[in-house]
C-alpha atoms as a PDB file:
ATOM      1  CA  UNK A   1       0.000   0.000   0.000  1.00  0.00           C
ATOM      2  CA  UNK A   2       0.974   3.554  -1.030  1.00  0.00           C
ATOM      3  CA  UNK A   3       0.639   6.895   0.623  1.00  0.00           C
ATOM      4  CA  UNK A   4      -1.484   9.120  -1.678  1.00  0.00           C
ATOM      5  CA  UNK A   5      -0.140  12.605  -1.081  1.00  0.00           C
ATOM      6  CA  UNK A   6      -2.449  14.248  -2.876  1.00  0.00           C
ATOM      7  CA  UNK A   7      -5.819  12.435  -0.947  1.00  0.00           C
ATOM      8  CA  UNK A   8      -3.273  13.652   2.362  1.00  0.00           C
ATOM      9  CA  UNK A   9      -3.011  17.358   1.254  1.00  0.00           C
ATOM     10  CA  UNK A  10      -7.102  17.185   1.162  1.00  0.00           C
ATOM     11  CA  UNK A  11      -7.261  15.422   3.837  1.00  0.00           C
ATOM     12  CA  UNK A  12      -5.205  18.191   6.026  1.00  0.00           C
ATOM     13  CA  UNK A  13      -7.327  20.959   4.654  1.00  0.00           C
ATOM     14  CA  UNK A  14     -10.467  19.453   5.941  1.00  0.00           C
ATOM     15  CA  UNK A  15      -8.880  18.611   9.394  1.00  0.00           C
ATOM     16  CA  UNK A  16      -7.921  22.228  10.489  1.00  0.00           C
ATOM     17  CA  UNK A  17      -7.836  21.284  14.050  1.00  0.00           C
ATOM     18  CA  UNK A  18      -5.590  18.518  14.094  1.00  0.00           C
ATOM     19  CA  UNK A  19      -2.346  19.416  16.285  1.00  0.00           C
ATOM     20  CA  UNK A  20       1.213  18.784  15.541  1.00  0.00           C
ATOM     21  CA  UNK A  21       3.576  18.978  12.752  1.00  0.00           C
ATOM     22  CA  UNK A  22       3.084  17.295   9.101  1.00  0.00           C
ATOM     23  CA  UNK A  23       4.670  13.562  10.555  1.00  0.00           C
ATOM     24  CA  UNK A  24       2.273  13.790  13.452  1.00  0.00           C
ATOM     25  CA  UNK A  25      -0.837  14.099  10.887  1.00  0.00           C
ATOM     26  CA  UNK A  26       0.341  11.872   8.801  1.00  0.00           C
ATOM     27  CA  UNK A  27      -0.017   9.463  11.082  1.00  0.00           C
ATOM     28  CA  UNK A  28      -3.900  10.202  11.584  1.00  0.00           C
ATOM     29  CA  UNK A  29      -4.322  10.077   8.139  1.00  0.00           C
ATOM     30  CA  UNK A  30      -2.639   6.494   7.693  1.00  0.00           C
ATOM     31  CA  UNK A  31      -4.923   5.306  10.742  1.00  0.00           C
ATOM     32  CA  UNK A  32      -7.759   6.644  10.062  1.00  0.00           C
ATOM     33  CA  UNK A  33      -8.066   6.848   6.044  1.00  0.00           C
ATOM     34  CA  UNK A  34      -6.784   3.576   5.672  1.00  0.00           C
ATOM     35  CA  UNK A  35      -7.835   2.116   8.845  1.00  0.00           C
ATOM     36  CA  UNK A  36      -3.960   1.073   9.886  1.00  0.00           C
ATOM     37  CA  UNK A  37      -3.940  -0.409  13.295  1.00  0.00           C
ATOM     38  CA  UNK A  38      -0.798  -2.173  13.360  1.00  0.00           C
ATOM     39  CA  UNK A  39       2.464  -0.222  14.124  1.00  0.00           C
ATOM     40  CA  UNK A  40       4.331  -2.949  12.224  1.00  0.00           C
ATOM     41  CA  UNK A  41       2.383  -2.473   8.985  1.00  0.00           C
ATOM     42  CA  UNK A  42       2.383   1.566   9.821  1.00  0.00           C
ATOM     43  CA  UNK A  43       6.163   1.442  10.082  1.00  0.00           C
ATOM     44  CA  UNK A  44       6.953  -0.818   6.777  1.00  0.00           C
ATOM     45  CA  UNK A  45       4.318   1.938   5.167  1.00  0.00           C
ATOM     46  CA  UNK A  46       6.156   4.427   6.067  1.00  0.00           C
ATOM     47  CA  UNK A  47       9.590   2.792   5.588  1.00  0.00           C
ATOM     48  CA  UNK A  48       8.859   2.549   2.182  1.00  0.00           C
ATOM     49  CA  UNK A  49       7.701   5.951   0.810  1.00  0.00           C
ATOM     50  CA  UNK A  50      10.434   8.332   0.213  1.00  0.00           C
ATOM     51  CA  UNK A  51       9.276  11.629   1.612  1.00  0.00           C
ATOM     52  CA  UNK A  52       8.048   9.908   4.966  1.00  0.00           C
ATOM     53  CA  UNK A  53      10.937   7.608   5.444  1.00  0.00           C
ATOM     54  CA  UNK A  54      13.051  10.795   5.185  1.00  0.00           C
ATOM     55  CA  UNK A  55      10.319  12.255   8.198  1.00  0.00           C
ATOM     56  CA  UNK A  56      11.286   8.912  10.601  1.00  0.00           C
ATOM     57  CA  UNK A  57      15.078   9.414   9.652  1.00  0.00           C
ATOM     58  CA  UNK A  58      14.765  13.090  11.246  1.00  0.00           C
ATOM     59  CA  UNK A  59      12.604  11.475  13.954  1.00  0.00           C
ATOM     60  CA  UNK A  60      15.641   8.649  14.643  1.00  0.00           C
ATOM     61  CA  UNK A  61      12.859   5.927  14.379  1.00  0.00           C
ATOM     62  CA  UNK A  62      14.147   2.507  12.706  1.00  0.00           C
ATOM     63  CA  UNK A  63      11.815   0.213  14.082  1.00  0.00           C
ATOM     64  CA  UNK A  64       8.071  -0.373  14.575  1.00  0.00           C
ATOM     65  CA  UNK A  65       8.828  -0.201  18.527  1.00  0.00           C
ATOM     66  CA  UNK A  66      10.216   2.799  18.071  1.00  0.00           C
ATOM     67  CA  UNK A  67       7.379   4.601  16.116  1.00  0.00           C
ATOM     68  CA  UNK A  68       5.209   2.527  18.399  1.00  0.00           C
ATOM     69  CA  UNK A  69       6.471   5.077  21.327  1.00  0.00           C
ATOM     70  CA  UNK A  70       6.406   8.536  19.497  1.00  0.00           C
ATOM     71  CA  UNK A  71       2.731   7.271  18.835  1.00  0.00           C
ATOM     72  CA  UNK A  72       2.459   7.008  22.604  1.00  0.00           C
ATOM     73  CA  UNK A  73       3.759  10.432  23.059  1.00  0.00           C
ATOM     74  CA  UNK A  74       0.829  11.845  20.786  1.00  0.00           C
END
């Protein structure tokens, strides 16, 4: 599964209200637009997009546990 950037930027202009910076709503979107539960499946997601693996390399996460815990910090 891809990330659709383009169904994100919509998706951020109809959820004004949602706090945080672009990695911390991009994380809404991927649970709640495509209904992502697991943090392993999030993580490999992520991983494998360009633009958002560069966002967990600035966030030092490498590993599901690890994203699993920013989550937590949300």
């Amino acid at each position: 599964m891809k990330i659709d950037w383009e169904e994100f930027k919509i998706f951020k202009q109809e959820m004004p209200h949602l706090k945080g910076d672009n990695f911390d709503k991009l994380l809404y979107f991927i649970r709640s637009f495509y209904n992502v539960k697991s943090t392993t499946f999030m993580y490999e997601m992520l991983h494998d997009d360009e633009i958002s693996h560069l966002m967990l390399q600035k966030r030092q996460i490498d590993s599901a546990y690890k994203l699993e815990e920013y989550m937590r910090k949300l």
